[in-house]
N, C-alpha and C. Protein backbone atom coordinates (compact mmCIF):
# COMPACT_ATOMS: atom_id res chain seq x y z
N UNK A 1 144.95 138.05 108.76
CA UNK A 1 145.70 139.29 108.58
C UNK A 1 147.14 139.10 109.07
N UNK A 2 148.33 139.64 108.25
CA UNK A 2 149.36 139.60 108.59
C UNK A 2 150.19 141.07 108.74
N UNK A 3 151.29 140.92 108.95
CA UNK A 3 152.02 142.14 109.04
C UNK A 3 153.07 142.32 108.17
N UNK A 4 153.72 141.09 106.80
CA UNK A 4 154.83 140.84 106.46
C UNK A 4 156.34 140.64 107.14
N UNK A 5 155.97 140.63 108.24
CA UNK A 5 157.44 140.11 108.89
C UNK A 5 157.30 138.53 109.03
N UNK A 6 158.40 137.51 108.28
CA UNK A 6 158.61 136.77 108.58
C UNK A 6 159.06 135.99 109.81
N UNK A 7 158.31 135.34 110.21
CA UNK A 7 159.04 134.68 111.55
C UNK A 7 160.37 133.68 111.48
N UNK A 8 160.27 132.80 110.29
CA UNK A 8 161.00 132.13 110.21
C UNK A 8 161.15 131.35 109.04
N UNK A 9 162.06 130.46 108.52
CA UNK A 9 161.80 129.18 107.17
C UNK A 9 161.28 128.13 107.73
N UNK A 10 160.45 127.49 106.75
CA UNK A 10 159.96 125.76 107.05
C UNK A 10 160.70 125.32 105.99
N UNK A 11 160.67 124.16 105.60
CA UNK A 11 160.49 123.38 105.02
C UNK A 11 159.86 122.49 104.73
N UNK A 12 159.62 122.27 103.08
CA UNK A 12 158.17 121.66 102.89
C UNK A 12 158.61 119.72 102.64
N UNK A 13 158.47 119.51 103.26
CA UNK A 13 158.54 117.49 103.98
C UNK A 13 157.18 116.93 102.53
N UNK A 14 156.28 117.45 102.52
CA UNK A 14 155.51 116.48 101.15
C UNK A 14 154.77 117.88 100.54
N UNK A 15 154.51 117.40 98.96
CA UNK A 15 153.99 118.03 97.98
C UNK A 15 153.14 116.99 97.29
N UNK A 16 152.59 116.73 97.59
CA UNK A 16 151.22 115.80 96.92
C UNK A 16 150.01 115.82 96.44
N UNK A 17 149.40 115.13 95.36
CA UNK A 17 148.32 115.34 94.93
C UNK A 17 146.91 115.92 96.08
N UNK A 18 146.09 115.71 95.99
CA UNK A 18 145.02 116.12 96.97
C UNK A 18 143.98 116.48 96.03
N UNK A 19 143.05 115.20 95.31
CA UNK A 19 142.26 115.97 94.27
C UNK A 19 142.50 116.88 93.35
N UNK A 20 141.84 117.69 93.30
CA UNK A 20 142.38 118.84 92.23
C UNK A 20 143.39 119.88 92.95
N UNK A 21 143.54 120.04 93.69
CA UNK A 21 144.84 120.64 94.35
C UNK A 21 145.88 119.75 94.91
N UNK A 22 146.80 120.39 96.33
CA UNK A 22 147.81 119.74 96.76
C UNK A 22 148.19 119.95 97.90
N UNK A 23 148.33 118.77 98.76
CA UNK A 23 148.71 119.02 99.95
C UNK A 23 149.68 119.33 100.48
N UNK A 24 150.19 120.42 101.06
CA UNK A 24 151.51 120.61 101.40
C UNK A 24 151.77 120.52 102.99
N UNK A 25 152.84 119.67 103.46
CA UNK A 25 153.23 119.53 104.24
C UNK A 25 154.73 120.17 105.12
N UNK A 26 154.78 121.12 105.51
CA UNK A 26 155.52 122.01 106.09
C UNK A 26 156.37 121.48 107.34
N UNK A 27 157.59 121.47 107.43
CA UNK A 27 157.93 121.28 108.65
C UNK A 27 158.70 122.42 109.27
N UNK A 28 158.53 122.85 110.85
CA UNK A 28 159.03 123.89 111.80
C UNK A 28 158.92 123.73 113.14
N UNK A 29 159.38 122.64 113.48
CA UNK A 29 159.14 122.29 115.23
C UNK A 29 158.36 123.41 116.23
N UNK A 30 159.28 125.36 116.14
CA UNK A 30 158.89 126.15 116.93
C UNK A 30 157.31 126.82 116.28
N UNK A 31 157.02 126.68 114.98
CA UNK A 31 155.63 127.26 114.92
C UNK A 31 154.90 125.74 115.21
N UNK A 32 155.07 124.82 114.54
CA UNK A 32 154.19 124.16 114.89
C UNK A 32 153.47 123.58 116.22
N UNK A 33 154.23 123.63 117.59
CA UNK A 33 153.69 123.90 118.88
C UNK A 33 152.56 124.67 119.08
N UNK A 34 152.68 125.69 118.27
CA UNK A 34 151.43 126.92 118.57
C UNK A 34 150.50 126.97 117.19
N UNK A 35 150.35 125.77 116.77
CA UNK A 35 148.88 126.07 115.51
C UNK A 35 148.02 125.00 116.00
N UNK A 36 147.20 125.52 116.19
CA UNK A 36 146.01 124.58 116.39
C UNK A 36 145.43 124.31 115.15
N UNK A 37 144.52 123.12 114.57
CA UNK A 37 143.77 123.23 113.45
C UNK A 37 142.90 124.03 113.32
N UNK A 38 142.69 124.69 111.94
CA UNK A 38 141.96 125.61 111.27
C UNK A 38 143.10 127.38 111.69
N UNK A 39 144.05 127.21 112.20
CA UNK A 39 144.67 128.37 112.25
C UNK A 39 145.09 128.39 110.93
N UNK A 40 145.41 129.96 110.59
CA UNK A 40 145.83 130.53 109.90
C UNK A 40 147.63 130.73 109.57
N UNK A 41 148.33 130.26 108.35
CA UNK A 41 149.39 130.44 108.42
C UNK A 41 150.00 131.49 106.79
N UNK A 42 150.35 132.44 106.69
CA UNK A 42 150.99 132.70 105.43
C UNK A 42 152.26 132.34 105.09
N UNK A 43 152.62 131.43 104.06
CA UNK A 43 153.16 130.52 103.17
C UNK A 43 153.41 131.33 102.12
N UNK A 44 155.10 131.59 102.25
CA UNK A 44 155.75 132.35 101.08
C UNK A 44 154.05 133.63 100.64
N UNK A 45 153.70 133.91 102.05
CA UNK A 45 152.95 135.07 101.70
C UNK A 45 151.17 134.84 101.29
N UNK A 46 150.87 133.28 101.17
CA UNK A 46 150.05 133.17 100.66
C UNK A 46 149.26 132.40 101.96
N UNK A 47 148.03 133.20 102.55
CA UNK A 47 147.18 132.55 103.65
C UNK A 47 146.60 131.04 103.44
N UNK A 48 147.14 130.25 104.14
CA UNK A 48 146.50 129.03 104.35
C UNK A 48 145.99 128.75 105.35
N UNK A 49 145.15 127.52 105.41
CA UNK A 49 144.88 127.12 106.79
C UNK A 49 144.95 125.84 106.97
N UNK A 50 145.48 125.40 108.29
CA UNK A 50 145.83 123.85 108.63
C UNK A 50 145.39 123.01 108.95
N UNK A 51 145.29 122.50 108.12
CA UNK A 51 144.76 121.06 108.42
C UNK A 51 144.73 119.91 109.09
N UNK A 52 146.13 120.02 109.37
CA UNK A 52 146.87 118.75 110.46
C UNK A 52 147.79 119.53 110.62
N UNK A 53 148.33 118.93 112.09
CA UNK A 53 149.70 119.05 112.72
C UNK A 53 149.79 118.11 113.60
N UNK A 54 151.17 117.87 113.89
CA UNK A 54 151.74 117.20 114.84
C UNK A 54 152.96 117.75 115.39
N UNK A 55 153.96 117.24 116.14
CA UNK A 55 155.01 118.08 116.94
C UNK A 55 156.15 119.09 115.76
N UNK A 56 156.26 118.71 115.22
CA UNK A 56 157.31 119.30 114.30
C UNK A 56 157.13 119.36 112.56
N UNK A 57 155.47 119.67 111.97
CA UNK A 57 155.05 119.51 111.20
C UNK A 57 153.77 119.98 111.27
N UNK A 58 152.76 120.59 109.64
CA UNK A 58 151.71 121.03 109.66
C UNK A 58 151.28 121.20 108.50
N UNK A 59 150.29 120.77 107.77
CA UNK A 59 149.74 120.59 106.67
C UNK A 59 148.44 121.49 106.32
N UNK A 60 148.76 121.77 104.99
CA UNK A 60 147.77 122.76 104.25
C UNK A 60 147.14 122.03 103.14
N UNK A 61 145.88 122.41 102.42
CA UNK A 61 145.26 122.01 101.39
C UNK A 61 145.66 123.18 100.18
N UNK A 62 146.03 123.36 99.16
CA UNK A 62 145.97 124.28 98.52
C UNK A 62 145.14 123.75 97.28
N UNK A 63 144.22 124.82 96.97
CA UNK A 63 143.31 124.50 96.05
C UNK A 63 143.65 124.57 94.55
N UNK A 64 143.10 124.65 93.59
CA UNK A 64 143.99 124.62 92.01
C UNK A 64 143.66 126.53 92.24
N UNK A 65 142.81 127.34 92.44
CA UNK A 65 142.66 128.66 92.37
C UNK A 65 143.76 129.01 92.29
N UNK A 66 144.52 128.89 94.19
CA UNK A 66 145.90 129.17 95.02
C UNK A 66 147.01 128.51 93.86
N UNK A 67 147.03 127.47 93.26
CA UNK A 67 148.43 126.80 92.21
C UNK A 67 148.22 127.58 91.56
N UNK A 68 147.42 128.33 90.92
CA UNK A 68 146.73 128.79 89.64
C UNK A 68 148.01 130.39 89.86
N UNK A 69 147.80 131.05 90.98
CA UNK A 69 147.91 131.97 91.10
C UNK A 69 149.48 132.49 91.64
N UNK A 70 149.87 131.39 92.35
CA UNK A 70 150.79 131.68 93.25
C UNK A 70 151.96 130.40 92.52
N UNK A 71 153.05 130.66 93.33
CA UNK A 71 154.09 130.15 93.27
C UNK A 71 154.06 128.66 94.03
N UNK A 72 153.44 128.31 95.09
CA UNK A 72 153.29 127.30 95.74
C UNK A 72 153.15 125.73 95.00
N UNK A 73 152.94 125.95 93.58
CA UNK A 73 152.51 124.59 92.78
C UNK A 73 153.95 124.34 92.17
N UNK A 74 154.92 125.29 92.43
CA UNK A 74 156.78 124.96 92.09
C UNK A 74 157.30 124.51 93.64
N UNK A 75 156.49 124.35 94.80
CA UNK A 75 157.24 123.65 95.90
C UNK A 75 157.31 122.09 95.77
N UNK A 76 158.91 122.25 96.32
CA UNK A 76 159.01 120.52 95.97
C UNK A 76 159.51 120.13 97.61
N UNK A 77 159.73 119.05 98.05
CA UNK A 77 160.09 118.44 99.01
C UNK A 77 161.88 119.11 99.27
N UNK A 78 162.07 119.68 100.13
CA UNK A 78 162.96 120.12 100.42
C UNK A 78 163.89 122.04 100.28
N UNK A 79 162.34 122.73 99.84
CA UNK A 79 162.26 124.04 99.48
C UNK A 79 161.78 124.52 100.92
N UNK A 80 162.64 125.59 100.51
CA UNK A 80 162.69 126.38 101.96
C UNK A 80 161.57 127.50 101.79
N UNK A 81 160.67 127.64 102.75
CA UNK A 81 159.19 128.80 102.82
C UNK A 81 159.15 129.63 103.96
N UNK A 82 158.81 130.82 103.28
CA UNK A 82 158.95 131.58 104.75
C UNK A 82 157.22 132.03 105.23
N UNK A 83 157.60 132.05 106.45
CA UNK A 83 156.21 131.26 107.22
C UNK A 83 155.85 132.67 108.64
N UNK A 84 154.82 132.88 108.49
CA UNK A 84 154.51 133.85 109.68
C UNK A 84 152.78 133.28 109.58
N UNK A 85 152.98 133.60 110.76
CA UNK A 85 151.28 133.57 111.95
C UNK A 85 150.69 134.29 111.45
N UNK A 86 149.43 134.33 111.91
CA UNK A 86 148.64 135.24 112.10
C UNK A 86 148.71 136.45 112.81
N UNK A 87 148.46 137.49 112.61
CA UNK A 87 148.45 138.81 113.30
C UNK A 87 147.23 138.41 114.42
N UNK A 88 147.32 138.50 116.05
CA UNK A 88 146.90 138.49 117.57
C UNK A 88 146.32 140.11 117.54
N UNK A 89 145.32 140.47 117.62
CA UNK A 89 144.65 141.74 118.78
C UNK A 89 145.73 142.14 119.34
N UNK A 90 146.21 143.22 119.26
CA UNK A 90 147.05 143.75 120.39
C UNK A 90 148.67 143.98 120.14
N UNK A 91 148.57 142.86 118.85
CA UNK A 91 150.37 142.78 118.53
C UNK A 91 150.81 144.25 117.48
N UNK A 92 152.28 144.20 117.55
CA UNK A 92 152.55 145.44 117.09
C UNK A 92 152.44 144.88 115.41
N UNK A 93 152.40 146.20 114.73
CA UNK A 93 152.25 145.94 113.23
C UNK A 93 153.22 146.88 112.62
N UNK A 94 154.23 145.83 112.47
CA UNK A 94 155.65 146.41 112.55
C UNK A 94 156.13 146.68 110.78
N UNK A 95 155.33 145.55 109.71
CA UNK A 95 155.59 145.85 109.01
C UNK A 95 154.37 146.48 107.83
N UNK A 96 153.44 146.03 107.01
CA UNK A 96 152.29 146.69 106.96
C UNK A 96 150.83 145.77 107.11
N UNK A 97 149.49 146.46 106.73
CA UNK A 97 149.04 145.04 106.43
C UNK A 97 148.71 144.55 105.91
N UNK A 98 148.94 142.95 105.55
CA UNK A 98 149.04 142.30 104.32
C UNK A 98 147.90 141.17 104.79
N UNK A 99 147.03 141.16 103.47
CA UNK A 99 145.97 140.16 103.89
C UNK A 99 146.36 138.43 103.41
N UNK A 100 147.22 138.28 102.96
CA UNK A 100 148.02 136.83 102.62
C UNK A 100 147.04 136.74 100.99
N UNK A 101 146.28 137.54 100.44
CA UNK A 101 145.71 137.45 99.08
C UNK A 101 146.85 137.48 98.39
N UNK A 102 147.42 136.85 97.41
CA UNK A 102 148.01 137.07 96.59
C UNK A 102 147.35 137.48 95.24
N UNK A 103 148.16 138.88 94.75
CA UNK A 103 147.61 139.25 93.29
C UNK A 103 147.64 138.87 91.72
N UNK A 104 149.66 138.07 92.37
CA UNK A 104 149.98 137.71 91.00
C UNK A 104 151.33 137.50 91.88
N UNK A 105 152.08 136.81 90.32
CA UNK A 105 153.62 136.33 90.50
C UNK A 105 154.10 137.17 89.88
N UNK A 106 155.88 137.38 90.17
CA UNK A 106 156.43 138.15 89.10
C UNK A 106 157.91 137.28 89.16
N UNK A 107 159.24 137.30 88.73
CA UNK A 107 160.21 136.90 89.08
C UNK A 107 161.50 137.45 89.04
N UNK A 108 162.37 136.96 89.66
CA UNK A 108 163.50 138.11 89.89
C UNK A 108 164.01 138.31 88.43
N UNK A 109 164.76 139.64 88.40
CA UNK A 109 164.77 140.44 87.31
C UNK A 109 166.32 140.73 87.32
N UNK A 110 166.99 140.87 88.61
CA UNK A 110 168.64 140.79 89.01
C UNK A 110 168.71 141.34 90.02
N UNK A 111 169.64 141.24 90.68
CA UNK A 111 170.55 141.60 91.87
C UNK A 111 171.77 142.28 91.66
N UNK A 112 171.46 143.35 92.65
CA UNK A 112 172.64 144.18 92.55
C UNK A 112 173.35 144.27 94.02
N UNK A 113 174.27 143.75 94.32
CA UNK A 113 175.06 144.34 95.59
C UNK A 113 175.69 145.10 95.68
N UNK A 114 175.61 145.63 97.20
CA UNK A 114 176.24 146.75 97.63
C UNK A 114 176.63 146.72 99.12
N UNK A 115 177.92 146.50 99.26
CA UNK A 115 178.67 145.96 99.94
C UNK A 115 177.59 144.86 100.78
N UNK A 116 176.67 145.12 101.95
CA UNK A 116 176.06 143.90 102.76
C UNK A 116 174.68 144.41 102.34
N UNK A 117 174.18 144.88 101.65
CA UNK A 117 172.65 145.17 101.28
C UNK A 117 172.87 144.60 99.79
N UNK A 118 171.50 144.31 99.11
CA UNK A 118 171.55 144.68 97.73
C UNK A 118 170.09 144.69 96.97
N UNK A 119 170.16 145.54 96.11
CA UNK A 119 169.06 145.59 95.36
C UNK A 119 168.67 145.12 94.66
N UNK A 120 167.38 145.02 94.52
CA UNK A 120 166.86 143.35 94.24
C UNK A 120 165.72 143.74 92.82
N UNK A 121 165.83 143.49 91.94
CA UNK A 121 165.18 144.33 90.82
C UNK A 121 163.64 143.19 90.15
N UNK A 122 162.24 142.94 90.21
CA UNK A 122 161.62 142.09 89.89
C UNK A 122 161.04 142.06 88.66
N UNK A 123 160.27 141.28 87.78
CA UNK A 123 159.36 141.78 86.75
C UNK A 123 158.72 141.14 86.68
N UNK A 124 157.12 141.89 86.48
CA UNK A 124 155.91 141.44 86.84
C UNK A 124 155.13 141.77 85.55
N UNK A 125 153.76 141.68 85.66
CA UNK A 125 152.67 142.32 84.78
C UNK A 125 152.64 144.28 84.77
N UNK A 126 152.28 144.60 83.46
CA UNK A 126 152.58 145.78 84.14
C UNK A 126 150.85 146.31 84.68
N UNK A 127 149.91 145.53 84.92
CA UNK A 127 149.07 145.51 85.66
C UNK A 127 148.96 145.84 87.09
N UNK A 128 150.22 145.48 87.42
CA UNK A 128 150.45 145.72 89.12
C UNK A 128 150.98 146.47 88.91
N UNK A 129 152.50 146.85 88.50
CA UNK A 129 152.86 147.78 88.65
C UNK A 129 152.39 149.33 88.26
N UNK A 130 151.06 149.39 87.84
CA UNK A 130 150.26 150.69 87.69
C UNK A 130 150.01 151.10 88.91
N UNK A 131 149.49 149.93 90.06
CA UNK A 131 149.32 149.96 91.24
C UNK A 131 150.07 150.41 92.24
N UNK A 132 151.93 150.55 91.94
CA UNK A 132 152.70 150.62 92.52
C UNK A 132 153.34 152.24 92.67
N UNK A 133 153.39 152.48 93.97
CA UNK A 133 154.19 153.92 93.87
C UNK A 133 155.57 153.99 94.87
N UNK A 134 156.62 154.51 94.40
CA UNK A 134 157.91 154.52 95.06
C UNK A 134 157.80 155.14 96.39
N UNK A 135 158.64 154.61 97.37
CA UNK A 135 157.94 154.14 99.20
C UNK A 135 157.07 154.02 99.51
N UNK A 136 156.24 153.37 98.22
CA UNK A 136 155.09 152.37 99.34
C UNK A 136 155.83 151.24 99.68
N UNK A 137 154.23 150.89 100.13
CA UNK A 137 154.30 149.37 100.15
C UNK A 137 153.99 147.76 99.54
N UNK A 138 155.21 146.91 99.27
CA UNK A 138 154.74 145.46 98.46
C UNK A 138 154.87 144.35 99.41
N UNK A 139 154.49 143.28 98.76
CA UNK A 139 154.98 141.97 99.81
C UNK A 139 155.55 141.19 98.83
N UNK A 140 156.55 141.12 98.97
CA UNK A 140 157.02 139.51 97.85
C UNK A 140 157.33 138.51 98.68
N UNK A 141 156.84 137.12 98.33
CA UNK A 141 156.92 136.23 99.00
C UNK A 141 156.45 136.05 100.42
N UNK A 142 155.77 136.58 100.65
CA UNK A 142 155.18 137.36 101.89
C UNK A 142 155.83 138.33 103.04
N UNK A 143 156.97 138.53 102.53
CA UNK A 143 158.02 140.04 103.10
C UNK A 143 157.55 140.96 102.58
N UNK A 144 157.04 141.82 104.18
CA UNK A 144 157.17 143.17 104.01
C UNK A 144 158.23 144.45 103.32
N UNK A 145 157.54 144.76 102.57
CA UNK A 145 159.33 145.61 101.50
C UNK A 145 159.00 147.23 101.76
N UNK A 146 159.83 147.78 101.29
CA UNK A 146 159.23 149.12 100.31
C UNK A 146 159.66 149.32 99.23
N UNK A 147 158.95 150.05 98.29
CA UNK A 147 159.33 150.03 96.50
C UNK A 147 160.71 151.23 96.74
N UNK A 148 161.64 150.93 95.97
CA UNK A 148 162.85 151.80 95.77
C UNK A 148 162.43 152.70 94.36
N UNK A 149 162.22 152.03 93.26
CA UNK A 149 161.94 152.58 91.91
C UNK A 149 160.88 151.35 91.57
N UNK A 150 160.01 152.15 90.62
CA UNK A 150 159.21 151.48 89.76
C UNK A 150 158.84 151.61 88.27
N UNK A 151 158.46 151.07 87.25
CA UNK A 151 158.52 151.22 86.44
C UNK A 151 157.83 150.23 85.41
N UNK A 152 157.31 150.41 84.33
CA UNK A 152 156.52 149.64 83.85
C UNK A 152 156.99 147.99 83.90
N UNK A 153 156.59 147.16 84.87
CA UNK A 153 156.57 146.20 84.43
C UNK A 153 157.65 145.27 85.29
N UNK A 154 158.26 146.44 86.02
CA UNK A 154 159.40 145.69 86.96
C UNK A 154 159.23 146.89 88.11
N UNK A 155 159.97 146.49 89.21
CA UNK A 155 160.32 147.59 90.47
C UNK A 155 161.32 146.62 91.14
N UNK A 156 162.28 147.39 92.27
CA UNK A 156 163.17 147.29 92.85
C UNK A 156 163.18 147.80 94.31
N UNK A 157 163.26 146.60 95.10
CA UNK A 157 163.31 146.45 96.76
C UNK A 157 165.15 146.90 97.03
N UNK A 158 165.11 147.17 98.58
CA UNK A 158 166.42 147.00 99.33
C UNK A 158 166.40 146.35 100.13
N UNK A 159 167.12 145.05 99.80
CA UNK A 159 167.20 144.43 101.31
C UNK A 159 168.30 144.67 101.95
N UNK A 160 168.19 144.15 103.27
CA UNK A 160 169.40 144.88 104.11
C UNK A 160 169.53 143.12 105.11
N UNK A 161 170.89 143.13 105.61
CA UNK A 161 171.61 141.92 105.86
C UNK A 161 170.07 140.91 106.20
N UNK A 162 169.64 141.58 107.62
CA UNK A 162 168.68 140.37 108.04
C UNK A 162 167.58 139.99 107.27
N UNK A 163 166.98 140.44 106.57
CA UNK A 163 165.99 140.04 105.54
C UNK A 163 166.63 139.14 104.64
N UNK A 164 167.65 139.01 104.14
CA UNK A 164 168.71 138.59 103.72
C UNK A 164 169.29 136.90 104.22
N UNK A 165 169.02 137.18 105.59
CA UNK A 165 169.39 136.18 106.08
C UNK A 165 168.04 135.38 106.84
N UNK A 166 167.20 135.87 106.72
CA UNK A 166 166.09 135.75 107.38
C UNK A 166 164.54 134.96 106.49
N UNK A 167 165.18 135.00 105.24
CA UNK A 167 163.93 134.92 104.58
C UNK A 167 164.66 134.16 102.91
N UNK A 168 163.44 133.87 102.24
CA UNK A 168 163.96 132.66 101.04
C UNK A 168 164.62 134.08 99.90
N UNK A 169 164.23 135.27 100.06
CA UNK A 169 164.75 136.52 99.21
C UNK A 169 166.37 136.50 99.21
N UNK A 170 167.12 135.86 100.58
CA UNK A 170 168.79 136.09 100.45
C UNK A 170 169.14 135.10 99.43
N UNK A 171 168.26 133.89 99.22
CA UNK A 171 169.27 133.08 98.02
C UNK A 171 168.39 132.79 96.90
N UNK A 172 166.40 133.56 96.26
CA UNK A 172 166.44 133.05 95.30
C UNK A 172 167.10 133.64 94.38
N UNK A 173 166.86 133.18 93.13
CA UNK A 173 168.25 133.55 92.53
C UNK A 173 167.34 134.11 90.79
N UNK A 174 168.00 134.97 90.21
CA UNK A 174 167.03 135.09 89.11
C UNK A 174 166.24 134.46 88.33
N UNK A 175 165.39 134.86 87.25
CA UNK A 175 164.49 133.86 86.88
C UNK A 175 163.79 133.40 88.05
N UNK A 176 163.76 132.89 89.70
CA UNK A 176 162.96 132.07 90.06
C UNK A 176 161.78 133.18 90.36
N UNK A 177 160.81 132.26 90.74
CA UNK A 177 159.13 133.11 90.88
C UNK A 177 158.93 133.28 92.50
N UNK A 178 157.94 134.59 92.60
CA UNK A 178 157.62 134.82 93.62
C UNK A 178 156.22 135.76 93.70
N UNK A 179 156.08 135.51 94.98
CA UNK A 179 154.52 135.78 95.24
C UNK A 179 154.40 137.34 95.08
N UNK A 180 153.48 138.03 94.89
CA UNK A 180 153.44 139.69 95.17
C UNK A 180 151.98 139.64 95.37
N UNK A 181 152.15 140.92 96.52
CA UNK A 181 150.25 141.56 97.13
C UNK A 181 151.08 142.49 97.09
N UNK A 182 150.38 143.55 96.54
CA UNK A 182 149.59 145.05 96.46
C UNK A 182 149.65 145.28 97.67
N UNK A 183 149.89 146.95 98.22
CA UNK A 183 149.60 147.58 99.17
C UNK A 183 147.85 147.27 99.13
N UNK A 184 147.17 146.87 100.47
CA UNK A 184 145.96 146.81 100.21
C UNK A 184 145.05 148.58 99.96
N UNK A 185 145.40 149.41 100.82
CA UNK A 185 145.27 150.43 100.34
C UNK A 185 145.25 151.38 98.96
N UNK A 186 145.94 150.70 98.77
CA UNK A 186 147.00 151.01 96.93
C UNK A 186 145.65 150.89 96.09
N UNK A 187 145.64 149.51 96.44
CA UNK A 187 144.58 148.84 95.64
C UNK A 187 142.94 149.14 95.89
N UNK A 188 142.86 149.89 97.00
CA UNK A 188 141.14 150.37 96.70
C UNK A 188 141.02 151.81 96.36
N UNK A 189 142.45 153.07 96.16
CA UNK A 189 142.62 154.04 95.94
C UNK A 189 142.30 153.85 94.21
N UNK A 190 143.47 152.38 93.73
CA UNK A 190 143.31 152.65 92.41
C UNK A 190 141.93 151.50 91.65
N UNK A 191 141.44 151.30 92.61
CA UNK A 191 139.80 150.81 92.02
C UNK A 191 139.00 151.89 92.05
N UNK A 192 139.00 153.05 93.07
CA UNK A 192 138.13 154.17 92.79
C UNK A 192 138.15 154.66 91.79
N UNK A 193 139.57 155.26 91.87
CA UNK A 193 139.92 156.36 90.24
C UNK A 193 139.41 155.27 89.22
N UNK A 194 140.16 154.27 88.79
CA UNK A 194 139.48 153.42 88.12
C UNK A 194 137.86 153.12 87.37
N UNK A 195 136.94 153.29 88.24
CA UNK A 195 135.51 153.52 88.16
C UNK A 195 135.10 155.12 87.81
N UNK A 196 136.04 155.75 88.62
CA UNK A 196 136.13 157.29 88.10
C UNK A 196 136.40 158.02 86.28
N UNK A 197 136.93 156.79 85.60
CA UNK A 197 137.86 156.74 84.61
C UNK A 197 138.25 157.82 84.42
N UNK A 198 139.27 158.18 85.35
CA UNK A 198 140.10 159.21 85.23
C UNK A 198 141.34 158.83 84.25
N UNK A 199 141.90 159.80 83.57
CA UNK A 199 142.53 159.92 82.20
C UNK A 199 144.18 159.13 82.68
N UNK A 200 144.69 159.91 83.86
CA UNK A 200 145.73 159.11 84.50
C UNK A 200 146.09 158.28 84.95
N UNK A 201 144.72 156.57 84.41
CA UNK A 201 145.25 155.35 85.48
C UNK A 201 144.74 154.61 84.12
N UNK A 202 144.37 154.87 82.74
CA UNK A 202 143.77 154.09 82.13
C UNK A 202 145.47 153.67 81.13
């Protein structure tokens, strides 16, 4: 379980075969001190778990499911990932909570600035975005957001300086891909109605 606040960027040191998936190798001197093997890490949003570490480095298995689904099978040796822990008993849950499932990709759609913020416009399936309602909550790339507008098939975040500066969202650049989870809530409100087949979600 996470919270979508990024702690920090890694960088990914190897991208290699691994059977039918791929091993990715992450480097971050200050998280990697504190992962033990089999901890939990979300990767541009997407929960992994580690396999190895050593002082300034930490390795994941990603399966073909995870390439299948996520953005992680476009990391190359020298791509910057934004990387948070696991959510601890007790810690604050500052942003919402995000189970590191990813639902789907979507990719940037444009950028709009405004003076030190700017709005960040995506497009996805419009599958998710049925799911989506303006001030909830999304995760792209595993940042905690809130929806500004939505609309079939695209929606639009605000970021503001430190997210900006804090996370791989200040420089990707259009066209590139990124991860998205569903408010988890979102998503068992609109599986009920769903089964309900109510006239307004079909």
């Amino acid at each position: 379980m996470f919270t979508g606040l990024v702690e920090t960027l890694g960088t990914v040191r190897e991208a290699a075969p691994d059977g039918a998936g791929t091993l990715l190798r992450i480097e971050e001197p200050t998280v990697a001190l504190d992962l033990p093997l089999g901890a939990s890490v979300a990767v541009n949003g997407v929960c992994l778990t580690v396999v190895a570490a050593d002082g300034s480095t930490f390795a994941f298995q990603a399966g073909p499911e995870t390439l299948r689904l996520t953005n992680l099978g476009e990391l190359r040796p020298g791509t910057k990932v934004n990387l948070e822990r696991a959510l601890r008993v007790g810690d604050r849950l500052g942003g919402h909570i995000v189970q590191g499932h990813v639902d789907g990709v979507g990719t940037i759609d444009g950028r709009e600035r405004q003076a030190d913020w700017e709005t960040v416009w995506f497009a996805c399936p419009q599958d998710l975005t049925r799911q989506m309602i303006r001030k909830g909550s999304i995760t792209v790339d595993g940042v905690s957001l809130t929806l500004v507008d939505v609309e079939p098939g695209r929606f639009s975040v605000a970021l503001i300086p430190h997210t900006m500066s804090m996370t791989t969202l200040g420089f990707k650049q259009p066209g590139e891909m990124v991860n998205l989870e569903i408010d988890l809530f979102a998503k068992y409100v609109f599986k009920c109605l769903e089964q309900m087949n109510l006239p307004a979600i079909r």
